[in-house]
PDB file of N, CA and C in Angstrom:
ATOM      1  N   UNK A   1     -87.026 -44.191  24.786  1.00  0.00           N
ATOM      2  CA  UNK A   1     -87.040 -43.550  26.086  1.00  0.00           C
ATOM      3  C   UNK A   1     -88.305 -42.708  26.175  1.00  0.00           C
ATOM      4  N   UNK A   2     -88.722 -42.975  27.257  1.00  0.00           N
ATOM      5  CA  UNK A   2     -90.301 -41.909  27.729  1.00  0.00           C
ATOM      6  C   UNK A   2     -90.099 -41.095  28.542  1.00  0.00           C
ATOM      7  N   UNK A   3     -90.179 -39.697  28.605  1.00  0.00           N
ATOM      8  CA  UNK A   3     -90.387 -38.543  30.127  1.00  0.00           C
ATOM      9  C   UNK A   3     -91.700 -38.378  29.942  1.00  0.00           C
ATOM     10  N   UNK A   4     -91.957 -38.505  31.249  1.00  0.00           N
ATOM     11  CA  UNK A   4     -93.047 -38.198  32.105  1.00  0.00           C
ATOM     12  C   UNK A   4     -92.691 -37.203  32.964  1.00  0.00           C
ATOM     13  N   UNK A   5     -93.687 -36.028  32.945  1.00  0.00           N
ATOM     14  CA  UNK A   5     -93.420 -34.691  33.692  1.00  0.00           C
ATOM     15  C   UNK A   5     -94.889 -35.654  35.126  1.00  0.00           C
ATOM     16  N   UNK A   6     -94.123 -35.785  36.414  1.00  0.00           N
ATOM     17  CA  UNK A   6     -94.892 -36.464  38.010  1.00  0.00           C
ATOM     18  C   UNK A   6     -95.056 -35.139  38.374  1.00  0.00           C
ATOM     19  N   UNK A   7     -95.086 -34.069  38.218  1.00  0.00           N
ATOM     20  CA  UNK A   7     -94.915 -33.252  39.346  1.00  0.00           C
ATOM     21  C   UNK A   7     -96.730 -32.681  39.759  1.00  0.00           C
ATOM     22  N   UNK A   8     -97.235 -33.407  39.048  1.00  0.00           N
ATOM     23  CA  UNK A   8     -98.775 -33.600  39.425  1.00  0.00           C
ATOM     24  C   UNK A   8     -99.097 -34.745  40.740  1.00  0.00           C
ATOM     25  N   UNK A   9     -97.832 -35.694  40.889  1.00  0.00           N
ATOM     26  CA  UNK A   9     -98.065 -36.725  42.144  1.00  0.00           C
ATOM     27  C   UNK A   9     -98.049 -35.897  43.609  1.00  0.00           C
ATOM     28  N   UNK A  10     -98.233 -36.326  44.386  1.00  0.00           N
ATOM     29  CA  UNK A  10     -98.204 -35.611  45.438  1.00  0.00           C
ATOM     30  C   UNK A  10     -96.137 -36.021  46.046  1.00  0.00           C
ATOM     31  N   UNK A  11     -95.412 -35.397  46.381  1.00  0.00           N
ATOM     32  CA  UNK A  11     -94.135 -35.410  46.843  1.00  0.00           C
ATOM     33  C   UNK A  11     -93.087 -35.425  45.409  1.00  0.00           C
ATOM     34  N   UNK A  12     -93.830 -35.362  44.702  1.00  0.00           N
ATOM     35  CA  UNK A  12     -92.927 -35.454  43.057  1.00  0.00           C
ATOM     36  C   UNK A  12     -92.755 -33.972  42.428  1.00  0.00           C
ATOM     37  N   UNK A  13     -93.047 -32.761  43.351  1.00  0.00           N
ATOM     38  CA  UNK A  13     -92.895 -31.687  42.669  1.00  0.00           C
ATOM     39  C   UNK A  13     -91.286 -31.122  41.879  1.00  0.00           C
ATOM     40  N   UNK A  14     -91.397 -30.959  40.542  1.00  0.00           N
ATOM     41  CA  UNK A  14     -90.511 -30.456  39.806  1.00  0.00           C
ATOM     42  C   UNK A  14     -89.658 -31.960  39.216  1.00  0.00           C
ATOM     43  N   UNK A  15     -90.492 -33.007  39.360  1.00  0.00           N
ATOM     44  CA  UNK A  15     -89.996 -34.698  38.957  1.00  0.00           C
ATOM     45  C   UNK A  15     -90.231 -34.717  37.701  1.00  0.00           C
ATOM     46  N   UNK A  16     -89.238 -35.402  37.015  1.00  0.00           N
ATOM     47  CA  UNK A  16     -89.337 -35.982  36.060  1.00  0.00           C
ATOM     48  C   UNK A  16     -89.248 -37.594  35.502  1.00  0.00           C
ATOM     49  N   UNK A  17     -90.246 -38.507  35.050  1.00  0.00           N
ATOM     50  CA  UNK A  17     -89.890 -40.003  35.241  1.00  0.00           C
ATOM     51  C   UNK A  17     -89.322 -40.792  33.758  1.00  0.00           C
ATOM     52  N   UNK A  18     -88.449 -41.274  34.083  1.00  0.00           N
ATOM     53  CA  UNK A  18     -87.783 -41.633  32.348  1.00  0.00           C
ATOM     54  C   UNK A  18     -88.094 -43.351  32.537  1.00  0.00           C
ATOM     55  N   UNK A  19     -88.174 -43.666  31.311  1.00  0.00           N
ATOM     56  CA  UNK A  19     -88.573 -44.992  31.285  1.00  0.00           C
ATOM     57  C   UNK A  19     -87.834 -45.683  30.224  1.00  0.00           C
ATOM     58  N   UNK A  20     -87.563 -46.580  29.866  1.00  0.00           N
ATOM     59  CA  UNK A  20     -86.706 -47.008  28.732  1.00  0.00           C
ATOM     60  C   UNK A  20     -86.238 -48.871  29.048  1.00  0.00           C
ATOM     61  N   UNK A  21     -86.393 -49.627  28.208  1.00  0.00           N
ATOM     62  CA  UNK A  21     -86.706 -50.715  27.762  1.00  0.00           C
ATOM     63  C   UNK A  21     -85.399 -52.011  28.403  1.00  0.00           C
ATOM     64  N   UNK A  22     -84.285 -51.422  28.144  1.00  0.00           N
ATOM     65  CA  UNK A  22     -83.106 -52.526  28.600  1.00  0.00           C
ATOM     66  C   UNK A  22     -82.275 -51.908  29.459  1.00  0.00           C
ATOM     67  N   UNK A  23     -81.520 -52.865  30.033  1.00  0.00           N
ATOM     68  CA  UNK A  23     -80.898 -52.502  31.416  1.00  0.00           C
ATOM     69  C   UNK A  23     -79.664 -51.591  31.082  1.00  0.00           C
ATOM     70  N   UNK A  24     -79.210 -52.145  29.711  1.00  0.00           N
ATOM     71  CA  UNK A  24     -78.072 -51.319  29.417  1.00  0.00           C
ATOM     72  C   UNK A  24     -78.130 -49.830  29.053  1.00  0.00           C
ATOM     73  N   UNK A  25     -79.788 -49.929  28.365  1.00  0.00           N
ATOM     74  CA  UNK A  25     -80.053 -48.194  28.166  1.00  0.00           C
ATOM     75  C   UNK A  25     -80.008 -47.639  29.274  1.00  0.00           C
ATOM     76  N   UNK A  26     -81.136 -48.031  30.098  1.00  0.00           N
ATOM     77  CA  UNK A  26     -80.640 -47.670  31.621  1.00  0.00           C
ATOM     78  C   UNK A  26     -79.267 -47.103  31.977  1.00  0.00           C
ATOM     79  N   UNK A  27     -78.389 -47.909  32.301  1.00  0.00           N
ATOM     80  CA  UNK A  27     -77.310 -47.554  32.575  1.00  0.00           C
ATOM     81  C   UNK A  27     -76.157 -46.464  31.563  1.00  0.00           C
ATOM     82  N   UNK A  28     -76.771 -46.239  30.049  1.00  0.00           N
ATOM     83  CA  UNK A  28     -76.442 -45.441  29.658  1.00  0.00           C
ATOM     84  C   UNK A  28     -76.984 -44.152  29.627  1.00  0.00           C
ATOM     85  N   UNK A  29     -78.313 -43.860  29.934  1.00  0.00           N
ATOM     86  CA  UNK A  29     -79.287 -42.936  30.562  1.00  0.00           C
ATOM     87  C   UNK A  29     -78.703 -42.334  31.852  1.00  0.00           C
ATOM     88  N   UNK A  30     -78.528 -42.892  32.165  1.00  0.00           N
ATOM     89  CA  UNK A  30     -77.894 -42.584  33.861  1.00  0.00           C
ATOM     90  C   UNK A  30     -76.478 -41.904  33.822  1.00  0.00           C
ATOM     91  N   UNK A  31     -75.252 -42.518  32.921  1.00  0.00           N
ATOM     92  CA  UNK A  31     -74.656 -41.747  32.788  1.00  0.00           C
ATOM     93  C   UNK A  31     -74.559 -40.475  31.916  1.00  0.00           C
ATOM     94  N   UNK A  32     -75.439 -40.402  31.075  1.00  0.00           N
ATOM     95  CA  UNK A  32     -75.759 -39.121  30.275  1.00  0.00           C
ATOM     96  C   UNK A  32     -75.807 -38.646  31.207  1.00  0.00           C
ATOM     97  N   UNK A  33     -77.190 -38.542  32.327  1.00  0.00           N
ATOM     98  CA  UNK A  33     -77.436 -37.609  33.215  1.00  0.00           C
ATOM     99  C   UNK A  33     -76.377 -37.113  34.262  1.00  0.00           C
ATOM    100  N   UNK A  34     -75.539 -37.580  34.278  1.00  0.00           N
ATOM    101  CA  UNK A  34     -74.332 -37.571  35.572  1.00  0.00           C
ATOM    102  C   UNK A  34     -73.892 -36.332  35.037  1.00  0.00           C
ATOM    103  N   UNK A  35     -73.611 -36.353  33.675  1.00  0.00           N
ATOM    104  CA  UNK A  35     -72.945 -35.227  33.278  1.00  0.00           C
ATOM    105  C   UNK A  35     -73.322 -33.651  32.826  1.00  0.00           C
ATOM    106  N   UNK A  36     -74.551 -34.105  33.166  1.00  0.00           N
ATOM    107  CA  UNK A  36     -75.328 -32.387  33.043  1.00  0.00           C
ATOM    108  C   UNK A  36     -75.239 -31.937  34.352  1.00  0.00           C
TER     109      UNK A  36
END
């Protein structure tokens, strides 16, 4: 998994971009985040 701090893009202030390899990490990424 990769974070990337965007908040240097223009409309991305306080963004963060995650990146990660298979669909299933994905979808387990996603629910990690649900729960914070």
């Amino acid at each position: 998994v990769l974070v990337r701090n965007v908040s240097g893009y223009p409309l991305m202030e306080n963004c963060l971009r995650f990146n990660v390899g298979l669909k299933e990490e994905n979808d387990r990424l996603l629910e990690q985040l649900k729960r914070l």
